[in-house]
Protein backbone atom coordinates (compact mmCIF):
# COMPACT_ATOMS: atom_id res chain seq x y z
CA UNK A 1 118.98 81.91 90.91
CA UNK A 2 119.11 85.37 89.36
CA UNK A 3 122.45 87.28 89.04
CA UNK A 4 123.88 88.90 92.64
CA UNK A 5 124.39 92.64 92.12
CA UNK A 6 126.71 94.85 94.01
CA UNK A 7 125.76 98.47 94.71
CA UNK A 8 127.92 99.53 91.40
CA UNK A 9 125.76 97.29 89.36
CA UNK A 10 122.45 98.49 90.79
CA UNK A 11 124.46 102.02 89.55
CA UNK A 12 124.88 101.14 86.13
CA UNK A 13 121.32 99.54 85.86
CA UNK A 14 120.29 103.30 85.22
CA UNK A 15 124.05 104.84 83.60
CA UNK A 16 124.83 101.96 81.30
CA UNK A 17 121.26 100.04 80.56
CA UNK A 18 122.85 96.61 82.45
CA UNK A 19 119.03 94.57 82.78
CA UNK A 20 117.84 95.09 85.95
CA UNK A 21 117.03 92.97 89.14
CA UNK A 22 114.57 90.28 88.73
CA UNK A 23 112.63 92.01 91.66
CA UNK A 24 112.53 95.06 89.66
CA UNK A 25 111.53 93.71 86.42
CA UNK A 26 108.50 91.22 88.42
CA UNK A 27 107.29 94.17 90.48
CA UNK A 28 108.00 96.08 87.36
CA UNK A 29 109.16 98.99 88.61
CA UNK A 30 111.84 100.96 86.30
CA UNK A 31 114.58 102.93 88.15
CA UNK A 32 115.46 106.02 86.17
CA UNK A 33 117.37 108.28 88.82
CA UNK A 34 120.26 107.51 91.26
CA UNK A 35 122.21 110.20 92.71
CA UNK A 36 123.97 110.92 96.08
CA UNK A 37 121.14 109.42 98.19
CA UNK A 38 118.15 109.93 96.19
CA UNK A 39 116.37 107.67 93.87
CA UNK A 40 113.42 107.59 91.38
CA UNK A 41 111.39 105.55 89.70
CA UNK A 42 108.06 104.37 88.05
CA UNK A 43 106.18 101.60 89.46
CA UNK A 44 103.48 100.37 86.41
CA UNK A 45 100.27 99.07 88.57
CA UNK A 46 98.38 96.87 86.50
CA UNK A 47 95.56 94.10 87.49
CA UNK A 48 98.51 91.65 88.52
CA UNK A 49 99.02 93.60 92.03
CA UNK A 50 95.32 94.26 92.82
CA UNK A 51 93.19 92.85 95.21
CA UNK A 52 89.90 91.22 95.69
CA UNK A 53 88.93 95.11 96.76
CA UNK A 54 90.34 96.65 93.95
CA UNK A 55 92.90 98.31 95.02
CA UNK A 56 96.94 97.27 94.68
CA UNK A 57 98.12 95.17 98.05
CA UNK A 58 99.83 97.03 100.69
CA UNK A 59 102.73 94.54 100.29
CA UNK A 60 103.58 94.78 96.65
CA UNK A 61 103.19 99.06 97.94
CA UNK A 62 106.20 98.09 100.44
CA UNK A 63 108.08 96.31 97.98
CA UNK A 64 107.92 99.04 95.04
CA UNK A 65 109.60 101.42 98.03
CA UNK A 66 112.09 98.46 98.97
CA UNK A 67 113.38 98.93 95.34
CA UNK A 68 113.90 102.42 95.28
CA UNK A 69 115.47 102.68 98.67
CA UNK A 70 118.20 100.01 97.68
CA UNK A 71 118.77 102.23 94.26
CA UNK A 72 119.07 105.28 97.06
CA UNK A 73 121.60 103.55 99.38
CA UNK A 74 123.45 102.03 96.69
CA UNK A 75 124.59 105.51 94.86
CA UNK A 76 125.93 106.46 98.43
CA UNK A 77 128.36 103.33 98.90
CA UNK A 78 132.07 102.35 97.76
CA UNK A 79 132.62 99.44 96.03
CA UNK A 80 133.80 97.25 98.78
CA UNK A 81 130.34 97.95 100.69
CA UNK A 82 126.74 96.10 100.18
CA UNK A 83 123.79 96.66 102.33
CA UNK A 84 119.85 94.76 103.56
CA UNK A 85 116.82 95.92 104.83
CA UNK A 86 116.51 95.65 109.02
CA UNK A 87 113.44 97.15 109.17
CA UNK A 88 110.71 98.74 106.88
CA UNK A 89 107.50 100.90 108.01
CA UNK A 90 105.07 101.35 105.91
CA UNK A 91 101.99 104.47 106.41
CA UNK A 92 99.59 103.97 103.84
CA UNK A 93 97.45 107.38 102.85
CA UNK A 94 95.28 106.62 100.19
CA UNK A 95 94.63 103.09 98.14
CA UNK A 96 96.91 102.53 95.16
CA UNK A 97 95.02 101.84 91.94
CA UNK A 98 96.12 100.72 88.23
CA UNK A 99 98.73 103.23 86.72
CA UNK A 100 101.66 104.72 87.29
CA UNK A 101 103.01 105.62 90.48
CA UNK A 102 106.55 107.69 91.69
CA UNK A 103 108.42 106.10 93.88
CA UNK A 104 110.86 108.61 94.88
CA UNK A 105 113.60 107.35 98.18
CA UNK A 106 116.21 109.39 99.87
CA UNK A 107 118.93 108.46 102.76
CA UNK A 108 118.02 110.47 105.37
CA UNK A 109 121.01 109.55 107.95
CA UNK A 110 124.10 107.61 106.98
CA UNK A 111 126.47 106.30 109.42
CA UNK A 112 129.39 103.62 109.09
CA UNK A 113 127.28 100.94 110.16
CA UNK A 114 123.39 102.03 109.62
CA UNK A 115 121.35 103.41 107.22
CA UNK A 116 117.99 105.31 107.76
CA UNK A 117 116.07 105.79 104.31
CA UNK A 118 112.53 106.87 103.24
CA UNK A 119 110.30 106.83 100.70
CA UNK A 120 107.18 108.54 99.15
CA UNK A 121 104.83 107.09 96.47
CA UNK A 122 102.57 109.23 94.59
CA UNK A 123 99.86 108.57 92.26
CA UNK A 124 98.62 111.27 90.17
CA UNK A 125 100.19 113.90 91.92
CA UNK A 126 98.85 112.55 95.72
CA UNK A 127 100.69 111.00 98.02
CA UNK A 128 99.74 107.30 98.22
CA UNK A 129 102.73 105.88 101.04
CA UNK A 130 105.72 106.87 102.99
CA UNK A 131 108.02 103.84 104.30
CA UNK A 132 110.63 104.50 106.16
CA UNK A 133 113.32 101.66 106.75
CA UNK A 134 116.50 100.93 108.38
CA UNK A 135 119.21 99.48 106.35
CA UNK A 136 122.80 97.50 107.75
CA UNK A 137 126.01 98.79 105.62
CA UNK A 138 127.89 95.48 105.21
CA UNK A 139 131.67 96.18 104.45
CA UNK A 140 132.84 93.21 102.28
């Protein structure tokens, strides 16, 4: 089993260089901006995440916006909070090929016990996804 990170770690994963997630580093997506809600990073699409038609899966699209949302909700939280995805939506626009894409996530509504956060993907300048998601605060 990998290493359990707190919202401060996911924090310092882009201030201090700690090694990322292992769900980060297999999806390999690279976090590179946490701040007060919002979050961005660069997914890397290569031939690993595409499918028989050529394009990436609409899953691993999900997941890459998973990531970033958790980097989003975790710059919001004190240190005696932690947080999970109740729900994620995903609204495909346009099929994801190799490359880079931005993943860029932002906490639209915060309250004391829910989260609501979404997320936009863009390849080459177009917007590929949005995924919206609900997300439980968890006071430890």
């Amino acid at each position: 089993m990998g290493e359990i990170y707190k919202a401060k770690d996911l924090m310092k994963v882009i201030s201090d260089g700690v090694p990322a997630p292992n769900c980060d580093i297999t999806l390999q997506i690279q976090a590179n901006y946490a701040y007060e809600g919002t979050a961005r990073g660069i997914w890397k699409v290569d031939e690993k995440f595409i499918n028989g038609i050529g394009v990436a899966m609409g899953g691993f699209i999900s997941s890459a916006a998973d990531i970033m949302m958790a980097y989003a909700i975790a710059s919001k939280l004190q240190d005696n909070q932690s947080f999970a995805s109740i729900d994620l939506h995903t609204t495909f626009h346009k099929p994801v090929s190799q490359g880079e894409v931005l993943v860029e996530a932002k906490v639209e509504r915060m309250g004391k016990q829910i989260a609501y956060v979404l997320a936009d993907l863009y390849q080459q300048d177009k917007k590929v996804a949005s995924v919206v998601s609900s997300v439980i605060i968890i006071n430890n």
